[in-house]
C-alpha atoms as a PDB file:
ATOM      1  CA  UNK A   1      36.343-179.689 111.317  1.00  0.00           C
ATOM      2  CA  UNK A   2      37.835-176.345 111.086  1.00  0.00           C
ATOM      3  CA  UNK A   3      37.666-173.823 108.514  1.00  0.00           C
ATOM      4  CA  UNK A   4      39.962-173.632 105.532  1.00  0.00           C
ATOM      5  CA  UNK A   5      42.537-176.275 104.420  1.00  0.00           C
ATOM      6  CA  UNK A   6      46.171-177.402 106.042  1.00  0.00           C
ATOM      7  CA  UNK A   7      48.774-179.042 104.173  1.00  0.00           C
ATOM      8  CA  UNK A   8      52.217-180.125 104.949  1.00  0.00           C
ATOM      9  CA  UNK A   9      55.891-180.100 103.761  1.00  0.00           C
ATOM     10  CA  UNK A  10      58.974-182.476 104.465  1.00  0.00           C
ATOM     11  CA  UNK A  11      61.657-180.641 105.995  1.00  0.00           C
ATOM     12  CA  UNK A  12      64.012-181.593 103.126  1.00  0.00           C
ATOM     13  CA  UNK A  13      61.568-179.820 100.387  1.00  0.00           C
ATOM     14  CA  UNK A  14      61.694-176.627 102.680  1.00  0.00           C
ATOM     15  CA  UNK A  15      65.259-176.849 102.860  1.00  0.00           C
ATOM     16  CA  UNK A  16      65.813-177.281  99.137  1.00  0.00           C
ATOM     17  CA  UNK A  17      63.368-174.631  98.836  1.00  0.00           C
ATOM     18  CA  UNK A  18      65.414-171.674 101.136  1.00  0.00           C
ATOM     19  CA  UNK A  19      67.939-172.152  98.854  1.00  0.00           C
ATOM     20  CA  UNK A  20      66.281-170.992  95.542  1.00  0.00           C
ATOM     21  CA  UNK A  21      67.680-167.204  94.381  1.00  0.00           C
ATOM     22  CA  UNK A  22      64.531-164.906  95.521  1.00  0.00           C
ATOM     23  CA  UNK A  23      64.118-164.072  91.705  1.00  0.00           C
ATOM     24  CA  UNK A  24      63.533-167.630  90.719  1.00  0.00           C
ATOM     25  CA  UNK A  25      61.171-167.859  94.029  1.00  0.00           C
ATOM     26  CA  UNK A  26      59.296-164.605  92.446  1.00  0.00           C
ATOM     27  CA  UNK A  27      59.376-166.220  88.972  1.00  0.00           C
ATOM     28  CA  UNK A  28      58.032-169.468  90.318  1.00  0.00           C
ATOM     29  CA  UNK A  29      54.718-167.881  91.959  1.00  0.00           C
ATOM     30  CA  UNK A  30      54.534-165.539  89.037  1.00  0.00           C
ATOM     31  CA  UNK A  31      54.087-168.253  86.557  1.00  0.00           C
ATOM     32  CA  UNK A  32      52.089-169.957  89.260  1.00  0.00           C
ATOM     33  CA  UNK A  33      49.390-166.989  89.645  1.00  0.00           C
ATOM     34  CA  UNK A  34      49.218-166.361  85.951  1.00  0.00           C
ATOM     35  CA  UNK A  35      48.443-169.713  84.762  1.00  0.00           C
ATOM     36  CA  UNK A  36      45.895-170.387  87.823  1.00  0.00           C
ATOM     37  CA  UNK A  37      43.882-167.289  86.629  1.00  0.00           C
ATOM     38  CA  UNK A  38      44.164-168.183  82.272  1.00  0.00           C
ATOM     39  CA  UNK A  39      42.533-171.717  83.918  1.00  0.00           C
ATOM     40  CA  UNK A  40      40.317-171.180  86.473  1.00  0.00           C
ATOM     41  CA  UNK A  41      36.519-169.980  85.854  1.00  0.00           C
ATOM     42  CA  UNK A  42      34.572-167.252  88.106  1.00  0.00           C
ATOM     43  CA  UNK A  43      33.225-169.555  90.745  1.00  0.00           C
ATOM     44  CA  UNK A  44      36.488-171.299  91.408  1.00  0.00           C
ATOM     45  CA  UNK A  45      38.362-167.923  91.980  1.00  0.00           C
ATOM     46  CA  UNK A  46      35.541-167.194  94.436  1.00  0.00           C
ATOM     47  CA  UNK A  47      35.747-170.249  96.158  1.00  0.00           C
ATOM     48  CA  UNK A  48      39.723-170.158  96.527  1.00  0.00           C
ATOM     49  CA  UNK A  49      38.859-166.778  97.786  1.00  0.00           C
ATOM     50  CA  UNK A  50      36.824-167.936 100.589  1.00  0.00           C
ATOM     51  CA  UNK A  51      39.329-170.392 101.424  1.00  0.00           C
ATOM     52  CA  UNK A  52      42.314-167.835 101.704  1.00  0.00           C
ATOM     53  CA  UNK A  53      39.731-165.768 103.755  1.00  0.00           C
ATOM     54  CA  UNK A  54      38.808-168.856 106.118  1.00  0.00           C
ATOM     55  CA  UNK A  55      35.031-168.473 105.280  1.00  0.00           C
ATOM     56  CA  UNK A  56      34.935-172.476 104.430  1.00  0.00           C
END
């Protein structure tokens, strides 16, 4: 098994997606990124970090 994770989206939800303002797309991972780091504790910030980096 490779390194990292993989996950996958139905066309429609990408579609639906593309047709968001960008604002509300900014908005959206803004609220996203604040809440993850209010919730998460040291070692799962450094283990999301590996996995954007590919080191698991």
């Amino acid at each position: 098994m490779g390194k990292g994770f993989k996950y996958y989206l139905e066309e429609d939800k990408i579609r639906e997606y593309m047709k968001l303002p960008i604002e509300q797309k900014f908005k959206w991972l803004d609220e996203i990124n604040r809440f993850n780091e209010l919730v998460m504790d040291d070692k799962t910030k450094r283990i999301r970090e590996m996995f954007r980096k590919g080191e698991i």
